[in-house]
C-alpha atoms as a PDB file:
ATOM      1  CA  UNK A   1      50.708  26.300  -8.299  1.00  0.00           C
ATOM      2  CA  UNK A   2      49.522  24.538  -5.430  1.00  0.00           C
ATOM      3  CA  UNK A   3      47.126  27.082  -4.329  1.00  0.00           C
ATOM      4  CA  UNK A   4      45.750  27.226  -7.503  1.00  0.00           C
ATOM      5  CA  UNK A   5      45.194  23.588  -7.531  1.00  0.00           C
ATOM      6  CA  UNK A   6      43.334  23.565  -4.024  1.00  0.00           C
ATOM      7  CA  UNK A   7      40.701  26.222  -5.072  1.00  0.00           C
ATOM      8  CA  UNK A   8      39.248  24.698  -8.153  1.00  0.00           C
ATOM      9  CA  UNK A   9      39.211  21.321  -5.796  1.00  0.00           C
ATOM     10  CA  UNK A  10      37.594  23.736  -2.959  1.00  0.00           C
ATOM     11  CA  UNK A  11      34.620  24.824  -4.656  1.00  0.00           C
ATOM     12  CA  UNK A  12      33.958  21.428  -5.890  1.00  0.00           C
ATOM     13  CA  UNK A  13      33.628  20.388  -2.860  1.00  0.00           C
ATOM     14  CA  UNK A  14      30.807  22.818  -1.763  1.00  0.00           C
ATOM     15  CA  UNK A  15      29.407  21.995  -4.881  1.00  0.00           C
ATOM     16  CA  UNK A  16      28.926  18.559  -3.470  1.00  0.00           C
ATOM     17  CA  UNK A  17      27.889  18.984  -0.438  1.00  0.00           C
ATOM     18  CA  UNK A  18      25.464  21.347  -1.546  1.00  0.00           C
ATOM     19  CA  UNK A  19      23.911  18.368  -3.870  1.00  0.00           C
ATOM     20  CA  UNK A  20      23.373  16.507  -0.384  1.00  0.00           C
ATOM     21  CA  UNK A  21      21.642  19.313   1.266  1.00  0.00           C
ATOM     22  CA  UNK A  22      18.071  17.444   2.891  1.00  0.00           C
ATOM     23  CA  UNK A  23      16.586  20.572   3.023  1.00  0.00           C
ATOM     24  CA  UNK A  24      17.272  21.476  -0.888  1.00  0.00           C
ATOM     25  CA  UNK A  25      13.731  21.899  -2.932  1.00  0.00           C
ATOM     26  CA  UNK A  26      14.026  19.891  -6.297  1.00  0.00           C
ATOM     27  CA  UNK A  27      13.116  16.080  -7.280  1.00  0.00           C
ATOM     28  CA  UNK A  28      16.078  14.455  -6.538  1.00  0.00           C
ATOM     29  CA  UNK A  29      15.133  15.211  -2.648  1.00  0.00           C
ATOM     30  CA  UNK A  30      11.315  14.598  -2.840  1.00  0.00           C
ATOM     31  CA  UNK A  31      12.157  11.402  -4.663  1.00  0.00           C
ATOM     32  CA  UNK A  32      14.349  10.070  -1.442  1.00  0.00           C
ATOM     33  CA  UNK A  33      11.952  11.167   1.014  1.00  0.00           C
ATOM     34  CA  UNK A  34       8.896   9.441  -0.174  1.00  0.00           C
ATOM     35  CA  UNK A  35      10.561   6.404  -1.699  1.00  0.00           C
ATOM     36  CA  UNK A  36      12.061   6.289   2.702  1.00  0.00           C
ATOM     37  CA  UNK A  37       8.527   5.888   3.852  1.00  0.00           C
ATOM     38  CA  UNK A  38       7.171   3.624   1.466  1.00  0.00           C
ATOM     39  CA  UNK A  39       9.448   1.320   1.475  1.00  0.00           C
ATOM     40  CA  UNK A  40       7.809  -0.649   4.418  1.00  0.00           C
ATOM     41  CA  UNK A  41       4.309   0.129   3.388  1.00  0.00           C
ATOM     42  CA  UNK A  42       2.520  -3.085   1.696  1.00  0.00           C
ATOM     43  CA  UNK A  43      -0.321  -3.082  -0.927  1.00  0.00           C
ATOM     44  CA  UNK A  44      -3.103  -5.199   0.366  1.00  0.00           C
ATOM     45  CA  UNK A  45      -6.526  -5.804   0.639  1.00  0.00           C
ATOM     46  CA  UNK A  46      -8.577  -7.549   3.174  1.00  0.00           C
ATOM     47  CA  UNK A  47     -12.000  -9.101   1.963  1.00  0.00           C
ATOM     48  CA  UNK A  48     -12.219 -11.139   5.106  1.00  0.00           C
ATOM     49  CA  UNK A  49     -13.394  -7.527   6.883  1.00  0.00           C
ATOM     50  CA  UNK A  50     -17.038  -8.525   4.497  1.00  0.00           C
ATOM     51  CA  UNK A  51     -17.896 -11.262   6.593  1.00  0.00           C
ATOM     52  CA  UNK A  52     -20.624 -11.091   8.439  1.00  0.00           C
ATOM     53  CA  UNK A  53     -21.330 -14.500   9.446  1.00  0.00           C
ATOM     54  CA  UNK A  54     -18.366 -16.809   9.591  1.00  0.00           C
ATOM     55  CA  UNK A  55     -16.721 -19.312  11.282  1.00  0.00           C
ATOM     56  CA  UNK A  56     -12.945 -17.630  12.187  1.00  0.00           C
ATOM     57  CA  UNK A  57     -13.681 -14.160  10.470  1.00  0.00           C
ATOM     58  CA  UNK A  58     -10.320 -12.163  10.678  1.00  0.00           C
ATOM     59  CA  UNK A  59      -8.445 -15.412  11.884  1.00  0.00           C
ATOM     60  CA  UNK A  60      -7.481 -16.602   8.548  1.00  0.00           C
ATOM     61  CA  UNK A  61      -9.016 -19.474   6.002  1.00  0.00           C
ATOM     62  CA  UNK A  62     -10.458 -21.800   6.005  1.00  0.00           C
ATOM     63  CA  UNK A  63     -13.887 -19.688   6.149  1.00  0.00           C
ATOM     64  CA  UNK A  64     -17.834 -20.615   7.073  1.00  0.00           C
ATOM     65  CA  UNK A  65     -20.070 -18.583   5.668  1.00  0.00           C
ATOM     66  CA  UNK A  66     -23.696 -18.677   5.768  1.00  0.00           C
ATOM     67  CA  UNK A  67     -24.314 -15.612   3.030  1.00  0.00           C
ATOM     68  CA  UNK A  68     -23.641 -14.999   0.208  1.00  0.00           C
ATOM     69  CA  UNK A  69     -20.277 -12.569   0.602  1.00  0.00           C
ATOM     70  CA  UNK A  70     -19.409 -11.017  -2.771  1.00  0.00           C
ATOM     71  CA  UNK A  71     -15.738  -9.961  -1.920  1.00  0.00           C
ATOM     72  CA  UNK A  72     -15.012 -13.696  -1.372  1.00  0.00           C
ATOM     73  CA  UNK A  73     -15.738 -14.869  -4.430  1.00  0.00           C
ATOM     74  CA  UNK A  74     -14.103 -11.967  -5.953  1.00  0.00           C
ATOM     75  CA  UNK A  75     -11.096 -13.881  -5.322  1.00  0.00           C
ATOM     76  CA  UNK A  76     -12.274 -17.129  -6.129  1.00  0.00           C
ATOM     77  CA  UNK A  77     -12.851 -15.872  -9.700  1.00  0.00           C
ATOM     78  CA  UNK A  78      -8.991 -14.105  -9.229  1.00  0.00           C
ATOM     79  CA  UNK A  79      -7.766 -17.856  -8.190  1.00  0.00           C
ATOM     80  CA  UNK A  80      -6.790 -17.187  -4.802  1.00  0.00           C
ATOM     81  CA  UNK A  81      -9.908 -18.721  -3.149  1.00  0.00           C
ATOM     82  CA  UNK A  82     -11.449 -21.542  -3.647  1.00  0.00           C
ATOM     83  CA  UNK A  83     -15.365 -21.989  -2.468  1.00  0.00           C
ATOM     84  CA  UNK A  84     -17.054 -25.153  -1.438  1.00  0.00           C
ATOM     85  CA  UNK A  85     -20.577 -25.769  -0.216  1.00  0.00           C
ATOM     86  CA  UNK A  86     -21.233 -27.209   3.255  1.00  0.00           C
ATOM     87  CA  UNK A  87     -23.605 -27.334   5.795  1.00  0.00           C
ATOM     88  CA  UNK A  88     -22.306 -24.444   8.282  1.00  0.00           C
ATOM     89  CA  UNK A  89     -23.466 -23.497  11.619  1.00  0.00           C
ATOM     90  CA  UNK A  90     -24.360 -19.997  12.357  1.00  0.00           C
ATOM     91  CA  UNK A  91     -21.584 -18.162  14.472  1.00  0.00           C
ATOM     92  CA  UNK A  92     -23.917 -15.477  15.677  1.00  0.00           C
ATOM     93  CA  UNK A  93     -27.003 -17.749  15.920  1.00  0.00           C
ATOM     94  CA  UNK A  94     -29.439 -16.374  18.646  1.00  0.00           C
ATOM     95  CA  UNK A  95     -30.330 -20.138  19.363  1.00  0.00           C
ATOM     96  CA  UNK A  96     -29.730 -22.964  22.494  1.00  0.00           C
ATOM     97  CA  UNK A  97     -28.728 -25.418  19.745  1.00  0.00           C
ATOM     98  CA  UNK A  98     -27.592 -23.688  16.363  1.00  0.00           C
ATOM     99  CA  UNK A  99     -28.829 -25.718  13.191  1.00  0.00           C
ATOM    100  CA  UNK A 100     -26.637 -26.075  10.773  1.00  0.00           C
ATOM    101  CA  UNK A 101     -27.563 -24.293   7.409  1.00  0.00           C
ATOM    102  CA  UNK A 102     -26.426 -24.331   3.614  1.00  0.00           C
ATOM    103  CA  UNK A 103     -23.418 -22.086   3.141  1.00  0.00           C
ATOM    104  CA  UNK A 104     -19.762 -21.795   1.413  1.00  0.00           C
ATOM    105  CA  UNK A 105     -16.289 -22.335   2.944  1.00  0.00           C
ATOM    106  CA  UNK A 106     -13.518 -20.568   1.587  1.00  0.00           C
ATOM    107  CA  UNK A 107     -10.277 -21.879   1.296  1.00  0.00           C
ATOM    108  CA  UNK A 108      -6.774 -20.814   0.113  1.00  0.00           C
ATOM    109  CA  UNK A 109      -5.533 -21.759  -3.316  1.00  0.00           C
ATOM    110  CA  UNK A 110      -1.560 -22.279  -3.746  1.00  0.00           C
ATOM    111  CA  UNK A 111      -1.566 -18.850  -5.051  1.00  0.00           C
ATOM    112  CA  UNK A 112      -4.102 -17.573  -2.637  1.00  0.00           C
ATOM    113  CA  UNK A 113      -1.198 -18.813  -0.174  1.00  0.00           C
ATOM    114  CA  UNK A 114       1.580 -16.841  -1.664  1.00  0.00           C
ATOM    115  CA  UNK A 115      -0.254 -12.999  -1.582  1.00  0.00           C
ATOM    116  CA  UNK A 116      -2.146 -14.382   2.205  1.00  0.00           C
ATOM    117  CA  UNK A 117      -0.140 -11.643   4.349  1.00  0.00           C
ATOM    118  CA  UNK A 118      -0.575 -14.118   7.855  1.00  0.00           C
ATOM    119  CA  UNK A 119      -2.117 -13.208  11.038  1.00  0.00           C
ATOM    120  CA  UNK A 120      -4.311 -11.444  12.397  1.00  0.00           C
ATOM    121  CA  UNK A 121      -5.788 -10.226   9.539  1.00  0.00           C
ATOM    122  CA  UNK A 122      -5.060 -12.172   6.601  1.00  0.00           C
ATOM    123  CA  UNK A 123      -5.260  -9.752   3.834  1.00  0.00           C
ATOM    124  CA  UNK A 124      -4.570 -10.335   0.439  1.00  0.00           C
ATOM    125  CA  UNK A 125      -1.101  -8.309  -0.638  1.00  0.00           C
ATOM    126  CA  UNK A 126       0.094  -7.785  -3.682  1.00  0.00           C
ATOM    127  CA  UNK A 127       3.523  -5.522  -3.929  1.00  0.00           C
ATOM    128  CA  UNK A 128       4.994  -2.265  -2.712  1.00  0.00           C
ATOM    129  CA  UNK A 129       4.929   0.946  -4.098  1.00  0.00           C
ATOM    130  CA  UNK A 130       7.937   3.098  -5.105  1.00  0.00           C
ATOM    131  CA  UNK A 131       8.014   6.517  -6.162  1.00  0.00           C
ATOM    132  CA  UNK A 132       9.713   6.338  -9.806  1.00  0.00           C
ATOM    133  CA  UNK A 133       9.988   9.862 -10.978  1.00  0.00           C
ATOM    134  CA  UNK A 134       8.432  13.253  -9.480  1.00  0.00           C
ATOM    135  CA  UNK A 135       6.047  14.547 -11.983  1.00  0.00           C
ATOM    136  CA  UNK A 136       5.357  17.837 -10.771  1.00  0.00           C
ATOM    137  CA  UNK A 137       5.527  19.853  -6.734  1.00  0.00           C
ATOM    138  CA  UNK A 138       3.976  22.987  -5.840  1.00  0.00           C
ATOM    139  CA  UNK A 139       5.930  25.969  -4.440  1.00  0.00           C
ATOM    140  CA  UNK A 140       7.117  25.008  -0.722  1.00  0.00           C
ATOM    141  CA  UNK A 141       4.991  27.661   1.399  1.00  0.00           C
ATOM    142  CA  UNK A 142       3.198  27.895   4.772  1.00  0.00           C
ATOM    143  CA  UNK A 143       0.782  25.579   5.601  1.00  0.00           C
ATOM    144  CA  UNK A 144      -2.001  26.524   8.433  1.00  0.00           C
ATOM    145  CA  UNK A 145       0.961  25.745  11.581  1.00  0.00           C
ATOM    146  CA  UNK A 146       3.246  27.991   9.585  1.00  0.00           C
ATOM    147  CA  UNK A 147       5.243  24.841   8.702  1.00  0.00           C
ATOM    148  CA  UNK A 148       7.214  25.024   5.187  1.00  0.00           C
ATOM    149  CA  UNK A 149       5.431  22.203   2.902  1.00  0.00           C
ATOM    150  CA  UNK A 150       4.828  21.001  -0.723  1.00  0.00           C
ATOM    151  CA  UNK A 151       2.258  18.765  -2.676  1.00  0.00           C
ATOM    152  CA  UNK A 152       4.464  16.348  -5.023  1.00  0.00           C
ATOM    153  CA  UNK A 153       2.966  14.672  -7.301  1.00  0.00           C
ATOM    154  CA  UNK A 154       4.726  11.432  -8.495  1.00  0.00           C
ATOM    155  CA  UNK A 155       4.529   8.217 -11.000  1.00  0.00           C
ATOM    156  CA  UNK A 156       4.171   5.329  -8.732  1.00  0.00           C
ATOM    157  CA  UNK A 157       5.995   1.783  -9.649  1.00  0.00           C
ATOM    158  CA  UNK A 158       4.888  -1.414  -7.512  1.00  0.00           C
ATOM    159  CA  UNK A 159       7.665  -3.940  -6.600  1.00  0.00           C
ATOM    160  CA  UNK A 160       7.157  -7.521  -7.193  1.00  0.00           C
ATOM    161  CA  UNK A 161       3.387  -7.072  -8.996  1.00  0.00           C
ATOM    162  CA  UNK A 162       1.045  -9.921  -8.067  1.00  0.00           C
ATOM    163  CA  UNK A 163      -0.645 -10.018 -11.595  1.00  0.00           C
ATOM    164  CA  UNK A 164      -4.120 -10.980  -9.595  1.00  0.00           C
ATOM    165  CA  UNK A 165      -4.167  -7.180  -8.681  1.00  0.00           C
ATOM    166  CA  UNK A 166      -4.289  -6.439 -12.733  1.00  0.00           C
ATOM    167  CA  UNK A 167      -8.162  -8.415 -12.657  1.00  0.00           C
ATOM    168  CA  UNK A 168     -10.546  -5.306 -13.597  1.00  0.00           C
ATOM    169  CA  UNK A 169     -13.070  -7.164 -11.170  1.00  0.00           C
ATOM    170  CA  UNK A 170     -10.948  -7.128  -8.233  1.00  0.00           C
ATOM    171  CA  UNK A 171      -9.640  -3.672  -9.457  1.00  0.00           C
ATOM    172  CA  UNK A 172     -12.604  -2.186  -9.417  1.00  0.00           C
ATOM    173  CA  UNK A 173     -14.102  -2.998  -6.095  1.00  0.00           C
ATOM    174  CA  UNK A 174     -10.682  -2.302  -4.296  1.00  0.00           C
ATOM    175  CA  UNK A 175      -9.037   0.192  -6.263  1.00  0.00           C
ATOM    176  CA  UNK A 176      -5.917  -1.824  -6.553  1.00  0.00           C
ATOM    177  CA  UNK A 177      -2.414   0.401  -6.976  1.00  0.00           C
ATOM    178  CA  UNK A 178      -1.603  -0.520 -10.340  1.00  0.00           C
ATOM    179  CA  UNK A 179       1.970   0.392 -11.731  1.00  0.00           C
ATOM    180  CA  UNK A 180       2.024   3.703 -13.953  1.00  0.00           C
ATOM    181  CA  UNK A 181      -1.006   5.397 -11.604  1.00  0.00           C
ATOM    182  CA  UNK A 182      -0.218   8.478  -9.988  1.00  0.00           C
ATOM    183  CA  UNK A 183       0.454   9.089  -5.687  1.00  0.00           C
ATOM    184  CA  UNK A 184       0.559  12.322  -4.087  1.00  0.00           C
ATOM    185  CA  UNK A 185       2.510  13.101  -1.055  1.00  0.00           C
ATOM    186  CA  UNK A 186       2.879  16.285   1.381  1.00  0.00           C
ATOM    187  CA  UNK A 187       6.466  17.129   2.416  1.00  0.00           C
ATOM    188  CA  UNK A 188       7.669  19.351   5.419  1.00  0.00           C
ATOM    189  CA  UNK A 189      10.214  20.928   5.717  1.00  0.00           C
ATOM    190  CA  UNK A 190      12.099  20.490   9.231  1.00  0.00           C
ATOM    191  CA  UNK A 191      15.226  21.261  10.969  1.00  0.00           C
ATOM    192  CA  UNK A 192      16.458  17.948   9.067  1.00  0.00           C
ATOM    193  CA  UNK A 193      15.394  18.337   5.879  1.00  0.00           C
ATOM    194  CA  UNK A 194      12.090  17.465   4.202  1.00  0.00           C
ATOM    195  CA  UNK A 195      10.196  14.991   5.712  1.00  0.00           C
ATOM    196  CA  UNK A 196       6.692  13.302   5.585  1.00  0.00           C
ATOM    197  CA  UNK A 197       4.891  10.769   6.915  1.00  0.00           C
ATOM    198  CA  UNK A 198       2.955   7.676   5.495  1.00  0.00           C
ATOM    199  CA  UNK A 199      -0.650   9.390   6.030  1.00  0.00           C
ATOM    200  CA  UNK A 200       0.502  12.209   4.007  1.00  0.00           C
ATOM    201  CA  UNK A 201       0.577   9.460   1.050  1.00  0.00           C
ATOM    202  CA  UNK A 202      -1.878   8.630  -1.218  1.00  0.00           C
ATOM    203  CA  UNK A 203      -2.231   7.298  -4.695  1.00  0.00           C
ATOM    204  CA  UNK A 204      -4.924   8.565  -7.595  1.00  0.00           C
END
């Protein structure tokens, strides 16, 4: 009886373990992978990388400007900026003694200060991504080094939303990640199991 009772509880165990093989091809794995590597990847945007002419461009806010910079006040009309206008001195002014001219400074809002991601660039972020379900994957086969690999396509969910990123204006100019979209990721196989890397990410 006992021998009978340690096969049943044999093969159940190889069932197992083959459930937790890395190099297995089926959703369950792709999921784990990708969901690994974007777990530290944040959604942002950086509007300060428009300015042309400013005071502390890619220093942080408050910000001179002396034209008229069209990402900026993107984000004034999304409530994270707010824009004032002020005499400003050209940065890049060719003269002995700049003049100062009409222009805007841009400052952060209270909510501008919650999605400002700090130094050294400042950009604006707004969540990050997760892989919620694998949609489809293409048959693992060689790549051009020979390498095992396949395209998954997956449903992409975005952790702690900002709801500025939902603004069609701002959407549209920077192609925010919106929750429900699509991402696309290629996956290797290695000696480990299937792996990829952050630049083999990318969302529709």
């Amino acid at each position: 009886m006992k021998t009978l009772l340690l096969v049943p509880l044999a093969i159940g165990a190889l069932v197992m373990a083959g459930c937790d093989n890395p190099k297995d091809v089926g959703k369950a794995n792709f999921l784990k992978v990708i969901n690994e590597h974007l777990k530290s990847k944040k959604l942002c945007v950086d509007p300060l990388k428009w300015v042309m002419v400013a005071g502390n461009a890619g220093n942080g806010y408050p910000v001179s400007v002396t034209m008229k910079v069209a990402e900026l006040d993107l984000f004034v009309h999304a409530g994270l900026l707010t824009s004032t206008p002020a005499m400003v001195v050209p940065v890049l002014s060719t003269e002995a003694k700049p003049v100062a001219v009409k222009g805007t400074i841009f400052n952060l809002t209270e909510k501008g200060k919650q999605s400002d991601e700090g130094p050294p660039n400042h950009r604006f972020c707004y969540g990050v991504p997760e892989a919620t379900k694998v949609l489809e994957y293409t048959e693992p086969g060689p790549d051009l080094l020979g390498r095992r690999m396949t395209q998954v396509t997956f449903e992409v969910g975005v952790k702690d939303f900002a709801d500025w990123a939902n603004d069609p204006v701002v959407n549209q100019r920077f192609k925010t990640v919106k929750p429900g979209t699509q991402g696309m990721a290629a996956l290797f196989l290695t000696s480990e199991g299937w792996h990829t890397q952050q630049e083999n990410i990318y969302f529709k």
